[in-house]
N, C-alpha and C. Protein backbone atom coordinates (compact mmCIF):
# COMPACT_ATOMS: atom_id res chain seq x y z
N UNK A 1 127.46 189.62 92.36
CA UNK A 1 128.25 189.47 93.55
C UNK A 1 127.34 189.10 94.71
N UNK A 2 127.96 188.07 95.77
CA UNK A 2 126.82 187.58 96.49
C UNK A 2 128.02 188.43 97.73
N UNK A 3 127.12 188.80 98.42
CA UNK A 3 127.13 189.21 99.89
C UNK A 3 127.74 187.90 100.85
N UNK A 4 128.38 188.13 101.61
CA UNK A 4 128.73 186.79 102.58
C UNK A 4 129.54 187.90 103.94
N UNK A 5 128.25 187.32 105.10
CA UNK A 5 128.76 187.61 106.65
C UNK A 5 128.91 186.85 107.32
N UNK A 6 130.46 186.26 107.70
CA UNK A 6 130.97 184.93 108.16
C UNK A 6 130.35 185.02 109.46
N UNK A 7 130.05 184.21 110.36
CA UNK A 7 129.17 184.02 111.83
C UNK A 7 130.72 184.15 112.64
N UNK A 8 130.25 185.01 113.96
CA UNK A 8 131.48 185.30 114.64
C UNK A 8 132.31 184.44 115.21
N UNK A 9 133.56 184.10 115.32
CA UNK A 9 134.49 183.03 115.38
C UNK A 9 134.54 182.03 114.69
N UNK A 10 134.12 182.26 113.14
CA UNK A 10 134.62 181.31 112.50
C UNK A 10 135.53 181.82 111.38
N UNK A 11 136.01 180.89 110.29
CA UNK A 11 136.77 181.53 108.79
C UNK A 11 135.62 182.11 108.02
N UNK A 12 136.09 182.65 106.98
CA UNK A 12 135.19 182.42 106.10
C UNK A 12 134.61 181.72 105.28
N UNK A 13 135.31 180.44 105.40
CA UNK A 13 134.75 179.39 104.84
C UNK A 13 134.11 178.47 105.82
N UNK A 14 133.67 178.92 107.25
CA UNK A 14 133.63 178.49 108.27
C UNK A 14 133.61 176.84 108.74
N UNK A 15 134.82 176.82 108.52
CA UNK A 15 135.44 175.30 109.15
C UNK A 15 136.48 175.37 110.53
N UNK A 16 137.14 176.58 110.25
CA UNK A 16 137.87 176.53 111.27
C UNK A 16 138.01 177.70 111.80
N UNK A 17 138.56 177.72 113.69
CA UNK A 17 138.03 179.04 114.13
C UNK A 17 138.67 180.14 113.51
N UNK A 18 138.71 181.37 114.07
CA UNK A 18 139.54 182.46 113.70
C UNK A 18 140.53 182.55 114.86
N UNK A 19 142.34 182.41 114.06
CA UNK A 19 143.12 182.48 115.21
C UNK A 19 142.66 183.51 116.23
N UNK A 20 143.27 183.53 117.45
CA UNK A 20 143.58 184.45 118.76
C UNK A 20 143.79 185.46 118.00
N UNK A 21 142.83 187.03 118.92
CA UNK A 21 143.25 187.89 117.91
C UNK A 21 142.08 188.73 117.05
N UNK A 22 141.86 187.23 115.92
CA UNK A 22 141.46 187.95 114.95
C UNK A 22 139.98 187.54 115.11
N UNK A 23 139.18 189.08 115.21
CA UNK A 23 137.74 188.89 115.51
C UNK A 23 136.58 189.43 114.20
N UNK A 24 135.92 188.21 113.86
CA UNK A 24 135.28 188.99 112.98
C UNK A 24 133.79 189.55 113.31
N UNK A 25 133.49 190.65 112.32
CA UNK A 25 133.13 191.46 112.93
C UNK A 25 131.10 191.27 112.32
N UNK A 26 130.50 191.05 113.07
CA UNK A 26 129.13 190.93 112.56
C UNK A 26 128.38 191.76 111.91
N UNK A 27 127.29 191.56 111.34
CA UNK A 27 126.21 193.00 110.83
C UNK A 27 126.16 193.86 111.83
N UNK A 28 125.90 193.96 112.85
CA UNK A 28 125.27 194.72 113.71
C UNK A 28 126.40 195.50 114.33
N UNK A 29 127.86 195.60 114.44
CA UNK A 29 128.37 196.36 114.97
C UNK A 29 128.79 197.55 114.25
N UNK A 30 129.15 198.21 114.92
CA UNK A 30 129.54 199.47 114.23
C UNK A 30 131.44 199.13 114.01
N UNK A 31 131.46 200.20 112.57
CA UNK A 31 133.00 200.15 112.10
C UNK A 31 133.45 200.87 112.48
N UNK A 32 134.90 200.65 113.01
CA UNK A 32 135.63 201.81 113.30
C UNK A 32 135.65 203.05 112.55
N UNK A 33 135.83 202.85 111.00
CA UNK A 33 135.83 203.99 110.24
C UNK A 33 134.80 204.14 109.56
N UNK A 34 134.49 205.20 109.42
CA UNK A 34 132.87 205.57 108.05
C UNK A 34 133.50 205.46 106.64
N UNK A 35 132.38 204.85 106.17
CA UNK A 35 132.22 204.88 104.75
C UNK A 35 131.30 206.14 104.31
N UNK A 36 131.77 206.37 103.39
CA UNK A 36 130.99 207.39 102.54
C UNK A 36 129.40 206.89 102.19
N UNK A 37 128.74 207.98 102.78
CA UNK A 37 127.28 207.11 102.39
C UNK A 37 126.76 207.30 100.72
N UNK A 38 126.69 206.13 100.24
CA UNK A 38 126.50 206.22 98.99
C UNK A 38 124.66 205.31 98.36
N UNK A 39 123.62 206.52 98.66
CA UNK A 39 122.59 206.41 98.35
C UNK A 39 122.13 205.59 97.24
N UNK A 40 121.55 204.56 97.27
CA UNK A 40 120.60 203.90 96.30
C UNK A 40 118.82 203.18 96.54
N UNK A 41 118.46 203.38 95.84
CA UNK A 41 117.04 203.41 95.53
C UNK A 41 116.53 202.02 94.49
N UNK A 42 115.80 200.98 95.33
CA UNK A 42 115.19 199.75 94.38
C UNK A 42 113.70 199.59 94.56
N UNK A 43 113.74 199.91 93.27
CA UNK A 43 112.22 199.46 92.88
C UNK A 43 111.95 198.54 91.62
N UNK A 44 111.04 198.54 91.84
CA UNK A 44 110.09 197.60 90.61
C UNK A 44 108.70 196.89 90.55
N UNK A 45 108.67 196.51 88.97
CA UNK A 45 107.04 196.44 88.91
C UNK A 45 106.81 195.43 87.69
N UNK A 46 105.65 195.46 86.51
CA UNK A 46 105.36 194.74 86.09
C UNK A 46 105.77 195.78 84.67
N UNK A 47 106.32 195.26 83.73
CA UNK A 47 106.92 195.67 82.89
C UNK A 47 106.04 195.55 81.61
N UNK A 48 105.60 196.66 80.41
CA UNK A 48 104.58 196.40 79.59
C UNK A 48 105.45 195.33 78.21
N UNK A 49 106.77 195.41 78.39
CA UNK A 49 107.02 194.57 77.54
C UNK A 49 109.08 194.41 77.85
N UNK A 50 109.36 192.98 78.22
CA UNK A 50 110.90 192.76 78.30
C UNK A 50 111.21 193.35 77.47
N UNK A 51 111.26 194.26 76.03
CA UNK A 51 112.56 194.98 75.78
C UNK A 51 112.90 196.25 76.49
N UNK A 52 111.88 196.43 77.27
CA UNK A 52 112.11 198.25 77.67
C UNK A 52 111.60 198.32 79.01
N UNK A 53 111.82 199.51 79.49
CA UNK A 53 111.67 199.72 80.94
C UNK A 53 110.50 200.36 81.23
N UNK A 54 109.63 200.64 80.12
CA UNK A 54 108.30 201.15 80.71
C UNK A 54 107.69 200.26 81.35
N UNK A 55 106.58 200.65 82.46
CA UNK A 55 105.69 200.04 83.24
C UNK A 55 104.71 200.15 83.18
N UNK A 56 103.56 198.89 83.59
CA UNK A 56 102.26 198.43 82.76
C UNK A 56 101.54 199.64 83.59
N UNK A 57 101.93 199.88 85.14
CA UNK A 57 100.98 201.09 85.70
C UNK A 57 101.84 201.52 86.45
N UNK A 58 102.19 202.02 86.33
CA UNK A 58 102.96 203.30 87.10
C UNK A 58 102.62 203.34 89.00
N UNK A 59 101.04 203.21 89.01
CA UNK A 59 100.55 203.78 89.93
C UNK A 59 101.49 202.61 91.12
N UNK A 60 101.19 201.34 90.42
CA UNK A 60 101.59 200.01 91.09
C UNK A 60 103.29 199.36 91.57
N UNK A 61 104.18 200.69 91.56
CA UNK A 61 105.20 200.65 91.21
C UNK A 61 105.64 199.91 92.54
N UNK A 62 106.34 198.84 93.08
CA UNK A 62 106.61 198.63 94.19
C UNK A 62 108.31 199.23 94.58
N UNK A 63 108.11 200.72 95.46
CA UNK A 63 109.38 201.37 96.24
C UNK A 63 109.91 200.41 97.20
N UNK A 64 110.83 199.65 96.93
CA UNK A 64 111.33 198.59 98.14
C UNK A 64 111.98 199.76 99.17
N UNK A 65 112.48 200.38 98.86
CA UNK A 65 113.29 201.68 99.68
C UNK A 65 114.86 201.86 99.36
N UNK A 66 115.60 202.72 100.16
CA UNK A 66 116.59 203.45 99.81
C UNK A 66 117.24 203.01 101.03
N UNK A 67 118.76 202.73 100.59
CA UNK A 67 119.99 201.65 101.04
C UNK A 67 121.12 202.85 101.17
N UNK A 68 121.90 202.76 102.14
CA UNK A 68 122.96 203.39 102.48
C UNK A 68 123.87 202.75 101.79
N UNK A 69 124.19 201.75 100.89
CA UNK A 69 125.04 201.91 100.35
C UNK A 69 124.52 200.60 98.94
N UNK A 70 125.92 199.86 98.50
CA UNK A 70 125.04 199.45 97.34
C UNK A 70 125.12 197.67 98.11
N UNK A 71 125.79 197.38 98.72
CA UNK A 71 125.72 196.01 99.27
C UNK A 71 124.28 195.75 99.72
N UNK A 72 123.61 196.55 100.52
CA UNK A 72 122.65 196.35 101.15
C UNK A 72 121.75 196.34 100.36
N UNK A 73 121.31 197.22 99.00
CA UNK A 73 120.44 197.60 98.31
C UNK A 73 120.37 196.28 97.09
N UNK A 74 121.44 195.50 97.06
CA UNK A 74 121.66 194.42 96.44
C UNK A 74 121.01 193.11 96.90
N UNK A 75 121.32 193.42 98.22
CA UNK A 75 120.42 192.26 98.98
C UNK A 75 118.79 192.26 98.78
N UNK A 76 118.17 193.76 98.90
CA UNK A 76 116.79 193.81 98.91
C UNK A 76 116.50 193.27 97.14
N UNK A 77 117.39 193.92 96.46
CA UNK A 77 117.19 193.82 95.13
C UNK A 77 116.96 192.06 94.39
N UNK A 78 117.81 191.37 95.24
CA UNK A 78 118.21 190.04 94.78
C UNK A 78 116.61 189.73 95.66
N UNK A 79 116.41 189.55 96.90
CA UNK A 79 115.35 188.88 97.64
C UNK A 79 114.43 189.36 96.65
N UNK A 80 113.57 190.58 96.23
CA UNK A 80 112.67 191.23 95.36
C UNK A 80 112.43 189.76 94.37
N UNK A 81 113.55 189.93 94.01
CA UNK A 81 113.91 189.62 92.00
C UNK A 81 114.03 188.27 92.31
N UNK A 82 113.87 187.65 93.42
CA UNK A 82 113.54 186.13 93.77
C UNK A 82 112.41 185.67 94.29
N UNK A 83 111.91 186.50 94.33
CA UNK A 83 110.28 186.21 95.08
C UNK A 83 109.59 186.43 93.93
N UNK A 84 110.06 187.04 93.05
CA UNK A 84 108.98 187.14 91.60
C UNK A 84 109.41 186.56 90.38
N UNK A 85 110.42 185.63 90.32
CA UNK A 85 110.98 184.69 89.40
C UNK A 85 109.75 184.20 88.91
N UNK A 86 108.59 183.65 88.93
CA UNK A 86 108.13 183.39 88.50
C UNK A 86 106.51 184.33 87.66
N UNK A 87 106.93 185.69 87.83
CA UNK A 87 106.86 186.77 87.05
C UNK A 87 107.12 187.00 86.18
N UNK A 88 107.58 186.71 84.67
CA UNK A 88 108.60 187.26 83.63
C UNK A 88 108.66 188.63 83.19
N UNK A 89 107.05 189.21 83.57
CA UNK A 89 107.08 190.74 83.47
C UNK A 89 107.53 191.67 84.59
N UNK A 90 107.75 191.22 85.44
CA UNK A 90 108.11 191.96 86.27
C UNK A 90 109.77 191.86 86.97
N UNK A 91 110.15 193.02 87.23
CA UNK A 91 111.77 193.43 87.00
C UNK A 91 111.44 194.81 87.71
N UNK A 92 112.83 194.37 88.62
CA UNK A 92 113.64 195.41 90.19
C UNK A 92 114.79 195.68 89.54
N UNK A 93 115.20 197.13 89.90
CA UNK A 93 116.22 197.72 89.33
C UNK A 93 116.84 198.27 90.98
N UNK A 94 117.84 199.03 90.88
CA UNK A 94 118.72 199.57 91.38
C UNK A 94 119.10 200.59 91.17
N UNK A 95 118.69 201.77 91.48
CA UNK A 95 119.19 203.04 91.02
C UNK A 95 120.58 203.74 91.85
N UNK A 96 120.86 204.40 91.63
CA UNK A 96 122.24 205.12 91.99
C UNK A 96 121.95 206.19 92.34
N UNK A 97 121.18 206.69 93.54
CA UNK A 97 121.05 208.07 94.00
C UNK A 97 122.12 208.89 94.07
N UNK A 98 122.94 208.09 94.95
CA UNK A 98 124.25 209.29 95.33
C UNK A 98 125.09 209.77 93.95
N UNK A 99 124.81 209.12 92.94
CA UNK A 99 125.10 210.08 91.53
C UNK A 99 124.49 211.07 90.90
N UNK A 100 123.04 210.89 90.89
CA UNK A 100 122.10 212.27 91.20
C UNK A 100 122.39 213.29 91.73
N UNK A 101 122.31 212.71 93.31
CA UNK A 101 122.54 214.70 94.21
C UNK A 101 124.22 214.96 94.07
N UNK A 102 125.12 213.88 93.71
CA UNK A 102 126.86 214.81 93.41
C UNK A 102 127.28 213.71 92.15
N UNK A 103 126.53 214.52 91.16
CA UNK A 103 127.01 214.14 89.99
C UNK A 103 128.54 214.66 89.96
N UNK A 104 129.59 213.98 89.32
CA UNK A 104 130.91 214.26 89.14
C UNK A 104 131.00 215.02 88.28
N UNK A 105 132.37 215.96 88.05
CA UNK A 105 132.29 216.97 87.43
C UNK A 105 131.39 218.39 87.40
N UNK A 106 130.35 218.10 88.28
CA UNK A 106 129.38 219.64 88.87
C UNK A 106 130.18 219.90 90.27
N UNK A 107 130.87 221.19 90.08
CA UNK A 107 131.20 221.63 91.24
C UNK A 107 130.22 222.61 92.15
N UNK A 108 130.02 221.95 93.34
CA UNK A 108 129.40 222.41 94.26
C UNK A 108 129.72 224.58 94.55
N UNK A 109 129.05 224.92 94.04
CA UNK A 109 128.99 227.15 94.90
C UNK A 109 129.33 227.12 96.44
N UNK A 110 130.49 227.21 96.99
CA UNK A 110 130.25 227.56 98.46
C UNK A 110 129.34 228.18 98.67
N UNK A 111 128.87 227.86 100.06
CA UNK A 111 127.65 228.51 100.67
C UNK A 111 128.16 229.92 101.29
């Protein structure tokens, strides 16, 4: 899935404006409503062999960082995994934090 942020006053296919009215809304503003922050984590490195996910050194692991949600973490993930196309050992993943700290089905002990 590719990401797409239409430039303000246009469609989304940006040819024509956006009627009276209807304003779209850029990266930088804030949403009226919150989203649930849903933690993810991309990294990657040089891989000791394409069938498996071990890594040639551990030590060398490149932490791109941790994304409030998964759109954003997709973006770092895709830029990563395009700057090293010409790598074949090396491979960026995407982890799923916010399934870690509230795995489903573990009910939380009131405090």
């Amino acid at each position: 899935m590719v990401a797409f942020f239409p430039v303000a006053g246009q469609s989304p296919g940006g040819l024509l404006p956006d009627p009276p009215g209807n304003r779209t809304m850029t990266r930088d503003e804030p949403t009226t409503h919150e989203s649930p922050q849903l933690l993810h984590l991309v990294f990657g490195g040089e891989l000791k062999d394409l069938e498996a996910t071990e890594f040639r050194d551990p030590a060398k692991i490149d932490v791109v960082g941790i994304f409030p949600d998964y759109a954003s973490a997709e973006r770092a993930w895709r830029s990563k995994a395009q700057a090293t196309v010409d790598s074949a050992q090396t491979r960026y993943f995407i982890v799923h934090l916010h399934r870690f700290l509230e795995p489903k089905g573990l009910a939380r002990k009131p405090a």
